[in-house]
PDB file of N, CA and C in Angstrom:
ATOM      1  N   UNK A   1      10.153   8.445   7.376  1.00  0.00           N
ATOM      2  CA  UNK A   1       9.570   7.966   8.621  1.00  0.00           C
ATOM      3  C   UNK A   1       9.972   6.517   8.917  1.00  0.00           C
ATOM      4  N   UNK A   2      10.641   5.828   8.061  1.00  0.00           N
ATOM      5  CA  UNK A   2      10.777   3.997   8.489  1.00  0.00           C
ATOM      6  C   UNK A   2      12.304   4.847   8.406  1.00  0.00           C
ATOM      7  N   UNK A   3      12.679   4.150   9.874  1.00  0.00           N
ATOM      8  CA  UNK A   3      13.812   4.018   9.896  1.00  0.00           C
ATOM      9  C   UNK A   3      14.593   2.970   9.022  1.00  0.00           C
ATOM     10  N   UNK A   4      14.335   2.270   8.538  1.00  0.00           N
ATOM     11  CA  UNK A   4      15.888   0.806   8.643  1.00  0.00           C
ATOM     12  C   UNK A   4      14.925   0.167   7.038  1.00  0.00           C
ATOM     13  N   UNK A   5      15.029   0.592   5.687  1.00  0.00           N
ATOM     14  CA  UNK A   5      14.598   0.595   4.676  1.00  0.00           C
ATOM     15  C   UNK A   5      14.641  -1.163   4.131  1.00  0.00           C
ATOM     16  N   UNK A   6      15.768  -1.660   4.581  1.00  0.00           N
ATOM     17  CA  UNK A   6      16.180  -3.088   4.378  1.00  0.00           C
ATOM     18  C   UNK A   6      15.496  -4.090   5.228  1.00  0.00           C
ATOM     19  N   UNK A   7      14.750  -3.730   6.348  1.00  0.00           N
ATOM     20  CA  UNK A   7      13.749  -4.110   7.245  1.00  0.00           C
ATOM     21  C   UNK A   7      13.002  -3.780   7.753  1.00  0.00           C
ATOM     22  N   UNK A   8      11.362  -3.794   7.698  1.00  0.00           N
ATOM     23  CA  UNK A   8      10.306  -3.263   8.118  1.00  0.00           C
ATOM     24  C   UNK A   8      10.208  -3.971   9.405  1.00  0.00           C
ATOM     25  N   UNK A   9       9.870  -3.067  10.612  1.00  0.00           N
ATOM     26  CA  UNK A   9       9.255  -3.595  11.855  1.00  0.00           C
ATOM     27  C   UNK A   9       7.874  -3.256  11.545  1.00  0.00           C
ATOM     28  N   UNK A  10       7.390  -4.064  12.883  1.00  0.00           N
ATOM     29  CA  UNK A  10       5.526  -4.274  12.479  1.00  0.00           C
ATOM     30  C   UNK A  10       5.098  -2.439  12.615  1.00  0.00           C
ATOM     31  N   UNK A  11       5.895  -1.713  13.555  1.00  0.00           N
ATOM     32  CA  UNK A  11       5.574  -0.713  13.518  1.00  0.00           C
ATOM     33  C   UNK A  11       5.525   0.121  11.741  1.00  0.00           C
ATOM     34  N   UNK A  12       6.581  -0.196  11.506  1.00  0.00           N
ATOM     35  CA  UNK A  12       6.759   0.493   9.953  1.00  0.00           C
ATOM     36  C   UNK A  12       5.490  -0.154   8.908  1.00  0.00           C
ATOM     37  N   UNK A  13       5.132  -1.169   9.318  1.00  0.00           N
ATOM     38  CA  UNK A  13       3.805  -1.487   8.399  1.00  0.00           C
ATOM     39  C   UNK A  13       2.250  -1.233   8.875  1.00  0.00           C
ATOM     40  N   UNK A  14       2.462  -0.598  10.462  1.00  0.00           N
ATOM     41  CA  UNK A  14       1.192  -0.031  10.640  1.00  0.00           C
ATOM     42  C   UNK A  14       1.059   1.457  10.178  1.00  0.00           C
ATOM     43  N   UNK A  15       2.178   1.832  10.291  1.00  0.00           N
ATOM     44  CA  UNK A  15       2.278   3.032   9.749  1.00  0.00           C
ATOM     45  C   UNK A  15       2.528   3.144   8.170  1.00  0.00           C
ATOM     46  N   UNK A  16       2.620   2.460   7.265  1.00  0.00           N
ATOM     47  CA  UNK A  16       2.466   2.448   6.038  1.00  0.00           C
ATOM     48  C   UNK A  16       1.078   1.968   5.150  1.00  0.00           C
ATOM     49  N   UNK A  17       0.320   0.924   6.369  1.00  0.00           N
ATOM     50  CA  UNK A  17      -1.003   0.924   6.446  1.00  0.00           C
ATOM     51  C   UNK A  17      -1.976   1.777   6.649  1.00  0.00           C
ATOM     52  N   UNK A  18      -2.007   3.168   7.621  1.00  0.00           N
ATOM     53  CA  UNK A  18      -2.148   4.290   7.976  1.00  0.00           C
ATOM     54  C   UNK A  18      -1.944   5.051   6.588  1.00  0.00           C
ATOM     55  N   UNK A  19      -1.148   5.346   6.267  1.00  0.00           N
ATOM     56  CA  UNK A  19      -1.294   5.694   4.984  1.00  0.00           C
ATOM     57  C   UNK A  19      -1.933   5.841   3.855  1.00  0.00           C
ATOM     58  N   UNK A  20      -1.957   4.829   3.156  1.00  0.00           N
ATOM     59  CA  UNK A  20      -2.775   3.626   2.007  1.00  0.00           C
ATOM     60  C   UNK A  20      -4.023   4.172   2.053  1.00  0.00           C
ATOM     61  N   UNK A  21      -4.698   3.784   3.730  1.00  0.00           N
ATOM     62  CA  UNK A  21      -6.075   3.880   3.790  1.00  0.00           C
ATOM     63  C   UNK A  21      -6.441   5.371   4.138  1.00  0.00           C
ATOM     64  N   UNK A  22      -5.916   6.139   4.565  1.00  0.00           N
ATOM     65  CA  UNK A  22      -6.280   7.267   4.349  1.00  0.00           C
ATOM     66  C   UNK A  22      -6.072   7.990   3.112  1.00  0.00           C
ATOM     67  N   UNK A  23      -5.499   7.815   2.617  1.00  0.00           N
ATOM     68  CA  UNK A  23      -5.017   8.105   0.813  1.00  0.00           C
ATOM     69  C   UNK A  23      -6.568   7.577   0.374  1.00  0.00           C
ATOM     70  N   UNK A  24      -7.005   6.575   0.308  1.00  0.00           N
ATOM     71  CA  UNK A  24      -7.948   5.964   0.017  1.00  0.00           C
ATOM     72  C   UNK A  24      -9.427   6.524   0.801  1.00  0.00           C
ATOM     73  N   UNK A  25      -9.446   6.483   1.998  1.00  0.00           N
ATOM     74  CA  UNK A  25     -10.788   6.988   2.975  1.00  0.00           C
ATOM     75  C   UNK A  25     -10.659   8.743   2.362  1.00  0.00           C
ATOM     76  N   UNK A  26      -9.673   9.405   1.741  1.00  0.00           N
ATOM     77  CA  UNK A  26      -9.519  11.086   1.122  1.00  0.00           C
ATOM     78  C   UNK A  26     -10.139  10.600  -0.399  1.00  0.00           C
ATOM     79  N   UNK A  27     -10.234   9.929  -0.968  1.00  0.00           N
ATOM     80  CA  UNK A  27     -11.371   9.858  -2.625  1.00  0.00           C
ATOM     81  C   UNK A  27     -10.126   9.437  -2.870  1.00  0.00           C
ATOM     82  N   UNK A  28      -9.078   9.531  -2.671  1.00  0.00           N
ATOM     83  CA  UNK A  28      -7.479   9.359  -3.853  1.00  0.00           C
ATOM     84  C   UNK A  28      -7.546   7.922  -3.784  1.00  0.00           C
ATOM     85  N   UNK A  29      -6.515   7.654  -5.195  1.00  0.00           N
ATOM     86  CA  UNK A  29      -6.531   6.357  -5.725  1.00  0.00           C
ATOM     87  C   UNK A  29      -5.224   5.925  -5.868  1.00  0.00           C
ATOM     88  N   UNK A  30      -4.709   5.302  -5.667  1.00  0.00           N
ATOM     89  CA  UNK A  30      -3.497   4.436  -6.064  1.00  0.00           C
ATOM     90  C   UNK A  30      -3.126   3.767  -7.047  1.00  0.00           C
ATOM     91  N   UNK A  31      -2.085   3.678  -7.700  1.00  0.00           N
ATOM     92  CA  UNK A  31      -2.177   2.249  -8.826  1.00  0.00           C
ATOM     93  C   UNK A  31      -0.678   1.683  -8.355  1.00  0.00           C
ATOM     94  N   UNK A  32      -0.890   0.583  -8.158  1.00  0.00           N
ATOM     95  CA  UNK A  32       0.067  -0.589  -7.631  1.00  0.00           C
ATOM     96  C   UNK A  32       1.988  -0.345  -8.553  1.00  0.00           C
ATOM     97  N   UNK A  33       1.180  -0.710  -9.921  1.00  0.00           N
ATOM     98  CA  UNK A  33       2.579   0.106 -10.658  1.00  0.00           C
ATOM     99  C   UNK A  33       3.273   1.206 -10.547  1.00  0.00           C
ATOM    100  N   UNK A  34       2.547   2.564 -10.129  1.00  0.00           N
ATOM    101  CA  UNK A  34       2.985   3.711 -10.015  1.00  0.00           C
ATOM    102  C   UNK A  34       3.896   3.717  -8.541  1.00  0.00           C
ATOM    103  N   UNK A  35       3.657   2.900  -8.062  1.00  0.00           N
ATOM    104  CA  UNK A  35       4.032   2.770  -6.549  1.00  0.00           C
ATOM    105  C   UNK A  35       5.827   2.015  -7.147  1.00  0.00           C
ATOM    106  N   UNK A  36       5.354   0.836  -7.686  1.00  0.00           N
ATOM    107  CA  UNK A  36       6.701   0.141  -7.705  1.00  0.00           C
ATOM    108  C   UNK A  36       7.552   0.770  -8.908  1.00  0.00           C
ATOM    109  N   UNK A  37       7.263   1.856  -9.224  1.00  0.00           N
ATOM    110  CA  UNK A  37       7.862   2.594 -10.513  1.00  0.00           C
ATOM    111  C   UNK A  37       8.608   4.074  -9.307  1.00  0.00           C
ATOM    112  N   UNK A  38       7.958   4.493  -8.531  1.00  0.00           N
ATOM    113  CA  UNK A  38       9.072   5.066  -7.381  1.00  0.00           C
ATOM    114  C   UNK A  38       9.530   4.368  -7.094  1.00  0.00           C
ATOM    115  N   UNK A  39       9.864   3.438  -6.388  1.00  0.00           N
ATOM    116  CA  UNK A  39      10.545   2.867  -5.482  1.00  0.00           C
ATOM    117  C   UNK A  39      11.846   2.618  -6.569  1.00  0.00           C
ATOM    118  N   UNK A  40      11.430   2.495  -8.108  1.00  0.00           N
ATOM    119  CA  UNK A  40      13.010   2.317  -8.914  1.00  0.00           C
ATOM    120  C   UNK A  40      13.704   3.798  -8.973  1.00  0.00           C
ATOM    121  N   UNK A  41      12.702   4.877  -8.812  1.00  0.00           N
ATOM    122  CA  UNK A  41      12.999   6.250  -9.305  1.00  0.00           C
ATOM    123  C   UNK A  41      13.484   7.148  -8.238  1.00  0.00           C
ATOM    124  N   UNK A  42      13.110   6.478  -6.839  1.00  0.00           N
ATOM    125  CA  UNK A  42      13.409   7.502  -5.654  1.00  0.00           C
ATOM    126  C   UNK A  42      15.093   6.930  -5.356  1.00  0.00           C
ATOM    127  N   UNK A  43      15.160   5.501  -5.221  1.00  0.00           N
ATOM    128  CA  UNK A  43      16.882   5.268  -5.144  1.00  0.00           C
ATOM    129  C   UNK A  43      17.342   4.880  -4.320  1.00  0.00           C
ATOM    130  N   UNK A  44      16.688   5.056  -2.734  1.00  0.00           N
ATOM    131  CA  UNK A  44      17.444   4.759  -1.590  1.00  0.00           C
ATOM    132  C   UNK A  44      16.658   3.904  -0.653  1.00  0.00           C
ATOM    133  N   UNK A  45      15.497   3.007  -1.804  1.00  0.00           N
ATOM    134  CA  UNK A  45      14.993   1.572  -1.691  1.00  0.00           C
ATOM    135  C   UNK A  45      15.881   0.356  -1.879  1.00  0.00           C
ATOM    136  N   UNK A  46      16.839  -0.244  -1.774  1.00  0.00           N
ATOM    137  CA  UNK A  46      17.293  -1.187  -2.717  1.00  0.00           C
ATOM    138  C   UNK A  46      16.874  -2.337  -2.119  1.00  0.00           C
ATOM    139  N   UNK A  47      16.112  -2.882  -1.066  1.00  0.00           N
ATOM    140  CA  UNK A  47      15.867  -4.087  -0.378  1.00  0.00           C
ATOM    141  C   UNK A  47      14.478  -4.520  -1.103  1.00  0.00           C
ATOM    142  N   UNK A  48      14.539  -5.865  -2.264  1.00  0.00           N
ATOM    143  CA  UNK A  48      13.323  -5.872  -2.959  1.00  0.00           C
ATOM    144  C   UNK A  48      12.077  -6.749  -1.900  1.00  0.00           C
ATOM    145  N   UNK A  49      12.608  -7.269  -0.715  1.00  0.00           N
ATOM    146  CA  UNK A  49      11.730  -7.904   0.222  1.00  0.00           C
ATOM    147  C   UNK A  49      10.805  -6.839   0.768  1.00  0.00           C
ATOM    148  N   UNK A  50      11.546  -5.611   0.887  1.00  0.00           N
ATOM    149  CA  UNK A  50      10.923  -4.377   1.953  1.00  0.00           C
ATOM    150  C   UNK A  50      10.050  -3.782   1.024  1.00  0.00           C
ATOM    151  N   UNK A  51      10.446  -3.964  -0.726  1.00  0.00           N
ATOM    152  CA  UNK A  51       9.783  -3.301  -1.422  1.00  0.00           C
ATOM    153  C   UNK A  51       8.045  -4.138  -2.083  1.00  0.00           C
ATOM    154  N   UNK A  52       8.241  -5.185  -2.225  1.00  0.00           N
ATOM    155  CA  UNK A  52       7.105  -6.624  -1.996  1.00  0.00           C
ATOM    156  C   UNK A  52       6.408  -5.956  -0.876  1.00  0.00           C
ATOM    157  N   UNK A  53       6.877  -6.476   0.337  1.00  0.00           N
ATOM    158  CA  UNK A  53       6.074  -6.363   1.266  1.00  0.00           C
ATOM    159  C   UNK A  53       5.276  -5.071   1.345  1.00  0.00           C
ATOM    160  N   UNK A  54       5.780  -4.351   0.867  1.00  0.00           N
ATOM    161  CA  UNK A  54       4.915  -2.505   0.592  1.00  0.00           C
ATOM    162  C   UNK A  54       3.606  -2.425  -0.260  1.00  0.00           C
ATOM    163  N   UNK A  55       4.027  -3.325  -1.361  1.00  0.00           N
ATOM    164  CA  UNK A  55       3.339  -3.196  -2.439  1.00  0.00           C
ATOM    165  C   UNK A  55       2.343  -4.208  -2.277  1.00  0.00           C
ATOM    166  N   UNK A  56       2.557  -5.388  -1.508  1.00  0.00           N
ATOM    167  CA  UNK A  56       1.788  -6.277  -0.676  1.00  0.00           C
ATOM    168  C   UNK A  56       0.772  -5.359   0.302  1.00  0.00           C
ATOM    169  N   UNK A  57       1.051  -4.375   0.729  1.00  0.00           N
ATOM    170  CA  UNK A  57       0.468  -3.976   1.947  1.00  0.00           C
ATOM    171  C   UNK A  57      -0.706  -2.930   1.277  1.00  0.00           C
ATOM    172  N   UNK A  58      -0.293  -2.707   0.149  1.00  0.00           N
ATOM    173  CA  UNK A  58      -0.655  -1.239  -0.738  1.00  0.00           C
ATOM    174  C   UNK A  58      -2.171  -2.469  -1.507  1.00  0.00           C
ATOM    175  N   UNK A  59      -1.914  -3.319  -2.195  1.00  0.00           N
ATOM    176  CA  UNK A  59      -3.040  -4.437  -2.602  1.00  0.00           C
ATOM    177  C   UNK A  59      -4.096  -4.758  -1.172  1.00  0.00           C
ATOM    178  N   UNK A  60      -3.914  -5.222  -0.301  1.00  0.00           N
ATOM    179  CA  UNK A  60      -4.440  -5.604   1.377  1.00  0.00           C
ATOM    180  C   UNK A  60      -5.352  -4.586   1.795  1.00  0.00           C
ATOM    181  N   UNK A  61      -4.416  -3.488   1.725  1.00  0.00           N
ATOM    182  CA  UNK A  61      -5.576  -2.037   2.016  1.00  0.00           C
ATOM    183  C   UNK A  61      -6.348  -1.383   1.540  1.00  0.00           C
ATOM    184  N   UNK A  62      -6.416  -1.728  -0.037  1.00  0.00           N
ATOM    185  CA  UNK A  62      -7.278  -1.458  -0.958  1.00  0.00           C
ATOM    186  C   UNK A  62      -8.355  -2.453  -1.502  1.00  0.00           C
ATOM    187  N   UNK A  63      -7.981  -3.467  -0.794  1.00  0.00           N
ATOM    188  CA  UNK A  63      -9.396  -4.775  -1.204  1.00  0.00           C
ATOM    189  C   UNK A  63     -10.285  -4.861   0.481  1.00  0.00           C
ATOM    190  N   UNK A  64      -9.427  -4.600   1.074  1.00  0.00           N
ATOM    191  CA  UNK A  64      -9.921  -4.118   2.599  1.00  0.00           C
ATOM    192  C   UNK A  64     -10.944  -3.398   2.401  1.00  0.00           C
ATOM    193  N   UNK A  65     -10.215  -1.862   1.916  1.00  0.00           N
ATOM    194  CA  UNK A  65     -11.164  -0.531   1.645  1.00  0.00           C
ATOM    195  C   UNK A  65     -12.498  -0.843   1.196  1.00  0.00           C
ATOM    196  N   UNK A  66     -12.214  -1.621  -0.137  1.00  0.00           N
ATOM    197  CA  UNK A  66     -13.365  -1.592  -1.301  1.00  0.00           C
ATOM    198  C   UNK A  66     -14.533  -2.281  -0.824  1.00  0.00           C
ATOM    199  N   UNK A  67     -13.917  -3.462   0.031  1.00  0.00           N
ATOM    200  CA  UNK A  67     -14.797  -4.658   0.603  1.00  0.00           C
ATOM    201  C   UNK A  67     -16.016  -3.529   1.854  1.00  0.00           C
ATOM    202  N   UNK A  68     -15.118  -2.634   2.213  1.00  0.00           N
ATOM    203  CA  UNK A  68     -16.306  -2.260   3.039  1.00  0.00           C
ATOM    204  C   UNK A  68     -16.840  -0.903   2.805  1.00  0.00           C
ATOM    205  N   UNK A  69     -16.354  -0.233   1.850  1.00  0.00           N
ATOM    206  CA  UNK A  69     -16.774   0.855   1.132  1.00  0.00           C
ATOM    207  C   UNK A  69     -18.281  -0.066   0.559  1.00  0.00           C
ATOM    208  N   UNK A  70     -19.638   0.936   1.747  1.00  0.00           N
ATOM    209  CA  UNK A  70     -20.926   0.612   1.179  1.00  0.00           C
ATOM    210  C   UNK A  70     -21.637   1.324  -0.105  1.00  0.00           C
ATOM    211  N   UNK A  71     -20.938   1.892  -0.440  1.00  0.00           N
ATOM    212  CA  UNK A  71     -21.289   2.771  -2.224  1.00  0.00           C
ATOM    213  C   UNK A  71     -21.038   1.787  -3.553  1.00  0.00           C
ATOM    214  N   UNK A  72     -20.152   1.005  -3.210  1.00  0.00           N
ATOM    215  CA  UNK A  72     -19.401   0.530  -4.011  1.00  0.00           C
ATOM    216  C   UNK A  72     -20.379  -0.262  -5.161  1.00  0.00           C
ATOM    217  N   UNK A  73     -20.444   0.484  -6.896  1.00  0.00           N
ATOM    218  CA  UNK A  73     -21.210  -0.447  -7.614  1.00  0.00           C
ATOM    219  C   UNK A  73     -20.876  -1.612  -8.146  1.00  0.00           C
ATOM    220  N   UNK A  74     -22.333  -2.303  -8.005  1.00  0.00           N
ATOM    221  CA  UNK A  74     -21.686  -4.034  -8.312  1.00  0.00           C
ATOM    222  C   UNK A  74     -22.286  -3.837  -9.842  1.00  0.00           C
ATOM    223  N   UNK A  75     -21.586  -5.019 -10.282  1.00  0.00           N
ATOM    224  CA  UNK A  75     -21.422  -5.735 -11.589  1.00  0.00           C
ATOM    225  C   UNK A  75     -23.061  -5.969 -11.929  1.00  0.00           C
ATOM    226  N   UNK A  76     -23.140  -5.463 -12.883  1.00  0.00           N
ATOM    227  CA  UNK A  76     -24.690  -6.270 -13.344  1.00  0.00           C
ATOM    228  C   UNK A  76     -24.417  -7.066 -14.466  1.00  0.00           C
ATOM    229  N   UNK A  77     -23.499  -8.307 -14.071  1.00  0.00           N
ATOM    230  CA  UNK A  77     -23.228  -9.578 -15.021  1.00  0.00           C
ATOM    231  C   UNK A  77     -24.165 -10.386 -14.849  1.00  0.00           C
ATOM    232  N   UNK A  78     -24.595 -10.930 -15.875  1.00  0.00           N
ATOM    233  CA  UNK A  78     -25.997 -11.800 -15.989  1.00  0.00           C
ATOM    234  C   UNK A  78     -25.047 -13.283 -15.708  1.00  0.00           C
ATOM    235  N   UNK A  79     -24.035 -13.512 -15.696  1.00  0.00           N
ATOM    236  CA  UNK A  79     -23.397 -14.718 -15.599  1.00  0.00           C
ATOM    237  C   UNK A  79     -23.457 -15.505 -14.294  1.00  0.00           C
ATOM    238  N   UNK A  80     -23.684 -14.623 -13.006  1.00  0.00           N
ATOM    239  CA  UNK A  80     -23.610 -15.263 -12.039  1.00  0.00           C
ATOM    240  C   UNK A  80     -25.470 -15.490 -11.436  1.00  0.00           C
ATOM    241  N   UNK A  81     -25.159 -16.476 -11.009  1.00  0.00           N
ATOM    242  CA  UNK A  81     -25.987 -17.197 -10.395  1.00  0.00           C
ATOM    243  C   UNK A  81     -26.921 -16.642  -9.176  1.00  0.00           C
ATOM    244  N   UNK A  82     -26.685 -15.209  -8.895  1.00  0.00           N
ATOM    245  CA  UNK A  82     -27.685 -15.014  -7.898  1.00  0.00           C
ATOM    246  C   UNK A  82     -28.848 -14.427  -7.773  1.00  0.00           C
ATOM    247  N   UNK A  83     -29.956 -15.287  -8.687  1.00  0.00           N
ATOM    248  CA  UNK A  83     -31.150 -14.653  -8.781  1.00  0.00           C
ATOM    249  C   UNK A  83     -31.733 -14.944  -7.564  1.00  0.00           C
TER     250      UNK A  83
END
């Protein structure tokens, strides 16, 4: 679906954003490594800016997600300060 692999237009990162978060809004999970471990294995990535910026986009949409995912359990660390 991205045309031009050596350069993302903003279109190619809304649509790779689209992605991410629905992968994510479906229960599925991602891991950041597994992502940049295709991109060595599929082959017809070789632009490492296009490949950053992916894996950039793949981190963004998942702290996005989490931040407003209202289920989400918090830490019961006695360390912080908000009694």
């Amino acid at each position: 679906m991205i045309n031009d692999k050596n350069s993302l237009k903003s279109e190619d990162e809304v649509f790779i954003k689209e992605i991410f978060r629905k992968l994510l809004e479906s229960g599925e999970n991602y891991n950041v490594d597994e992502i940049e471990s295709w991109f060595k294995n599929e082959g017809t990535w070789k632009n490492k800016q296009s490949i950053i910026r992916i894996t950039n986009i793949s981190h963004y949409v998942e702290e996005k997600f989490q931040q407003s995912n209202k289920f989400q359990i918090l830490s019961n660390d006695k360390s912080c300060d908000c009694d």
